[in-house]
Protein backbone atom coordinates (compact mmCIF):
# COMPACT_ATOMS: atom_id res chain seq x y z
CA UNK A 1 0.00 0.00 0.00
CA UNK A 2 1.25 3.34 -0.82
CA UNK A 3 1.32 6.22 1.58
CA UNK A 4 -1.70 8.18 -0.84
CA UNK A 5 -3.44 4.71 -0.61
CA UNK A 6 -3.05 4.96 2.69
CA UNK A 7 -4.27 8.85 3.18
CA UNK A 8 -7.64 7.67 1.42
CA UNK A 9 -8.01 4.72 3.09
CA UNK A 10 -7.96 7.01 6.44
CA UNK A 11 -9.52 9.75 4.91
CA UNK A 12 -12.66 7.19 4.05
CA UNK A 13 -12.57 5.89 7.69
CA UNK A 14 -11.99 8.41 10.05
CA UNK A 15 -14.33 12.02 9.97
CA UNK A 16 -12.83 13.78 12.96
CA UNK A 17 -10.22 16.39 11.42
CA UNK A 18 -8.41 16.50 15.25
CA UNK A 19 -7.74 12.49 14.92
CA UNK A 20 -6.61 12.58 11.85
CA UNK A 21 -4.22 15.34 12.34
CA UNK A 22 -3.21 12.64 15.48
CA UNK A 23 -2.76 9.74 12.65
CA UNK A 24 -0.11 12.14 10.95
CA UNK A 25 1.56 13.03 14.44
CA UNK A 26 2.25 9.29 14.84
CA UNK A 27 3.41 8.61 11.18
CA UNK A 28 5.67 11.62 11.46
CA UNK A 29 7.17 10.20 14.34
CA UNK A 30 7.31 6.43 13.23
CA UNK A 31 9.20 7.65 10.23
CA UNK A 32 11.30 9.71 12.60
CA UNK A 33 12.05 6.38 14.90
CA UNK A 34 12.41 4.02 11.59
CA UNK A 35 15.52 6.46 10.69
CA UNK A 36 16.85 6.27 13.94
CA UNK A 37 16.75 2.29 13.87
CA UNK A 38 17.92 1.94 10.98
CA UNK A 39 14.54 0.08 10.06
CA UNK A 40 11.59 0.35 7.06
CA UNK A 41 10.59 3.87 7.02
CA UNK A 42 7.56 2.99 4.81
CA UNK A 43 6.07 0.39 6.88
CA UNK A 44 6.88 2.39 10.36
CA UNK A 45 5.13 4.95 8.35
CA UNK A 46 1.95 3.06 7.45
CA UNK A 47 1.64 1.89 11.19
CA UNK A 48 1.52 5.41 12.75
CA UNK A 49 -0.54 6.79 9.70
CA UNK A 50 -3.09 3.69 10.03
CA UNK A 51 -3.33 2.89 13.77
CA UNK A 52 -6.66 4.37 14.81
CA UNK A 53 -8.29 3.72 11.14
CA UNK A 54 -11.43 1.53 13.38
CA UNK A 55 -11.74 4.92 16.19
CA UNK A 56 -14.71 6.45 14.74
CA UNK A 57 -16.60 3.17 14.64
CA UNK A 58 -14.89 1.93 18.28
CA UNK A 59 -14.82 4.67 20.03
CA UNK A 60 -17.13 3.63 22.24
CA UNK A 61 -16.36 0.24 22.53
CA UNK A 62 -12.11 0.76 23.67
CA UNK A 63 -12.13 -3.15 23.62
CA UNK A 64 -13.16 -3.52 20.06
CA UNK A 65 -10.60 -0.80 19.18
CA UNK A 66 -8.09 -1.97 16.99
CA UNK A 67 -9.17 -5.40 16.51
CA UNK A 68 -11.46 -3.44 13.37
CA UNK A 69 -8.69 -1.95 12.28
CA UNK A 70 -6.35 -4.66 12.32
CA UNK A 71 -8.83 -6.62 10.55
CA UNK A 72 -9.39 -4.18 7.64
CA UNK A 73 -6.04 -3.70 7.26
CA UNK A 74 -5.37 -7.13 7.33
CA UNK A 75 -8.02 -7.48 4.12
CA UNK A 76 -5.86 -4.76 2.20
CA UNK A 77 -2.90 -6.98 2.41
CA UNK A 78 -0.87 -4.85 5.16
CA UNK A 79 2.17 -7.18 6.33
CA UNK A 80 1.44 -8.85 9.12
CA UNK A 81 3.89 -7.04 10.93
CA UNK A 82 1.93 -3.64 10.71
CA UNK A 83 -1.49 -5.74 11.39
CA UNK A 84 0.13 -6.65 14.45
CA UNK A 85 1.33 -3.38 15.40
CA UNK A 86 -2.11 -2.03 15.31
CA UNK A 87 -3.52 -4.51 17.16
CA UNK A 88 -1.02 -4.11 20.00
CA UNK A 89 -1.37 -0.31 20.58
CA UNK A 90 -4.27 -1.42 22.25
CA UNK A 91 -3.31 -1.86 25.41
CA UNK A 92 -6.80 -3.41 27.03
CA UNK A 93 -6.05 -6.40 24.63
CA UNK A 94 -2.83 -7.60 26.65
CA UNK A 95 -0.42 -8.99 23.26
CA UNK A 96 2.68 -8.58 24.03
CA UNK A 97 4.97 -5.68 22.64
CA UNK A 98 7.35 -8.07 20.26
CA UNK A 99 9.08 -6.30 17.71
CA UNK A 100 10.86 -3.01 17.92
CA UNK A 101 7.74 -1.65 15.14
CA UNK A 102 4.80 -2.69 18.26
CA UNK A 103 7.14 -1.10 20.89
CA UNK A 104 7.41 2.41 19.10
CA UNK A 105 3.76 2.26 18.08
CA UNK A 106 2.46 1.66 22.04
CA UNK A 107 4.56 4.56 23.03
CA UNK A 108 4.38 6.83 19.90
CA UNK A 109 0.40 7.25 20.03
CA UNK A 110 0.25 9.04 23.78
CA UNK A 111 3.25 10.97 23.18
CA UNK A 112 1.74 13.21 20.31
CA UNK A 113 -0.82 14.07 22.53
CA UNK A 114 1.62 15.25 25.21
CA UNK A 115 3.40 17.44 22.47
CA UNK A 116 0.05 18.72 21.02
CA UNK A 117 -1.39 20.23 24.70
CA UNK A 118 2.12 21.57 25.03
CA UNK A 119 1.75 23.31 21.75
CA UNK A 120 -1.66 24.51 22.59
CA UNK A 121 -0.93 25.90 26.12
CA UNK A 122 2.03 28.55 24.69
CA UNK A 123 0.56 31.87 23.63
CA UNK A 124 1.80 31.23 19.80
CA UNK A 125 0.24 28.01 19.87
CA UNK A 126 2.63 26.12 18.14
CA UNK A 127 5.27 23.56 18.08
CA UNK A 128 8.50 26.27 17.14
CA UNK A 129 7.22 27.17 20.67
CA UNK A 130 8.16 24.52 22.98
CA UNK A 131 11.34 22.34 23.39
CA UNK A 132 11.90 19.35 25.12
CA UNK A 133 12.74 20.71 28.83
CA UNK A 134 9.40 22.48 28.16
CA UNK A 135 8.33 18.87 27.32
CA UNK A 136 10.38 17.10 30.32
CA UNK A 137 8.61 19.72 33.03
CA UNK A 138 4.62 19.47 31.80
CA UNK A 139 5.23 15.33 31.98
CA UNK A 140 5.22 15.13 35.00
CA UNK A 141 2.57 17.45 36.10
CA UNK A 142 -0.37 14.67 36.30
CA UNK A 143 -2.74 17.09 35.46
CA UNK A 144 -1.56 18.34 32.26
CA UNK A 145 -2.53 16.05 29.47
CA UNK A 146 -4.35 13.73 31.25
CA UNK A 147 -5.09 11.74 28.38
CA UNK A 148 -1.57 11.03 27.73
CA UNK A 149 -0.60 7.71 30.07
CA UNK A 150 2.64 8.33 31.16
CA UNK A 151 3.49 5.30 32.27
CA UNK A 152 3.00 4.29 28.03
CA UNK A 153 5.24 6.99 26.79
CA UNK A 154 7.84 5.60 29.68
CA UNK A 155 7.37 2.54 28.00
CA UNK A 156 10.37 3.98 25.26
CA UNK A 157 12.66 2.26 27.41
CA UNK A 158 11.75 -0.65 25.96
CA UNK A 159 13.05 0.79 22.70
CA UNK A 160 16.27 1.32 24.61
CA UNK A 161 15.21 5.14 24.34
CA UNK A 162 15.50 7.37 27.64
CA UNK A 163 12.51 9.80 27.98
CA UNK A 164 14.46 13.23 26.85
CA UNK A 165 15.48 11.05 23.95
CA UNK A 166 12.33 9.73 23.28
CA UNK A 167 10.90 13.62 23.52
CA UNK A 168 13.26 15.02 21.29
CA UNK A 169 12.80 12.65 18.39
CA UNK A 170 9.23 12.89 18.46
CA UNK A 171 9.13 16.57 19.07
CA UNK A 172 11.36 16.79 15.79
CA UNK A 173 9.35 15.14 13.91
CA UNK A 174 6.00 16.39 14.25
CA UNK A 175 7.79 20.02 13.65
CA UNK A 176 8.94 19.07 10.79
CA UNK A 177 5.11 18.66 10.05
CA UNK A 178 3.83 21.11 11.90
CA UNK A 179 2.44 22.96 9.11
CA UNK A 180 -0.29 19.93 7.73
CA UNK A 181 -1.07 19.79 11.87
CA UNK A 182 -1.79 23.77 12.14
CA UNK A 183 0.45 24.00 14.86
């Protein structure tokens, strides 16, 4: 599947501009982490781009979430590896984290989030704005972002990644984008 492929497949799937601005926050940064492994840019890409395809129709059902996606994906002859990946963002489903790709997804999805609300809070409202001791300081005020589990963005360690690290390639990369996100 190419990216554009991709971008309509989403575009069909998801109607709520904010999530998919989300979808491109977590491909930006899966691209961003593929480079810094060394690993498949394009299928890191598809991952981040492609992990909450199923959230309009789950969204209130968190334990069907991701298990639609996966499937659909699945049917448009994604490698198994992304499939996977999807499915184990998820944390209410319990698969393990296996692969390097599942381990970046998990803790890729929460941090945009993180990045976004600090983006939002500055007065320019945007992503030039903050930096990662910015970053470093709001995560670990509980109440700021309280969407963003912590404890999964921590979870970069099992990348081999410490936080700042973690922060700084993710903040990087959704800059670099941070004209299709408005920020």
């Amino acid at each position: 599947m190419t990216r554009q492929e991709a971008l309509d497949l989403l575009k069909e799937n998801l109607e709520n501009r904010n999530l998919f601005k989300h979808s491109l926050a977590v491909e930006a940064v899966m691209r961003e982490l593929a480079r810094h492994f060394g690993e498949d840019e394009e299928a890191w890409g598809l991952a981040g781009l492609l992990h909450d395809i199923d959230y309009d129709r789950t969204k209130d059902d968190p334990d069907r979430h991701s298990l639609e996606g996966a499937r659909l994906l699945e049917e448009k002859g994604l490698p198994e590896e992304i499939v996977y990946a999807v499915k184990a963002h998820n944390e209410r489903h319990g698969l393990p984290r296996k692969s390097l790709l599942d381990k970046a997804l998990f803790a890729t999805d929460p941090v945009t989030g993180l990045i976004v609300a600090g983006a939002l809070i500055k007065k320019e409202k945007s992503l030039a704005a903050i930096d990662v001791p910015f970053l470093m300081n709001r995560f670990g005020e509980k109440s700021f972002a309280r969407g963003a589990s912590r404890e999964t963005i921590k979870s970069c360690g099992e990348m081999g990644l410490s936080l700042e690290e973690f922060m700084d390639i993710s903040l990087r990369a959704m800059q670099k984008i941070s004209r299709e996100m408005g920020l």
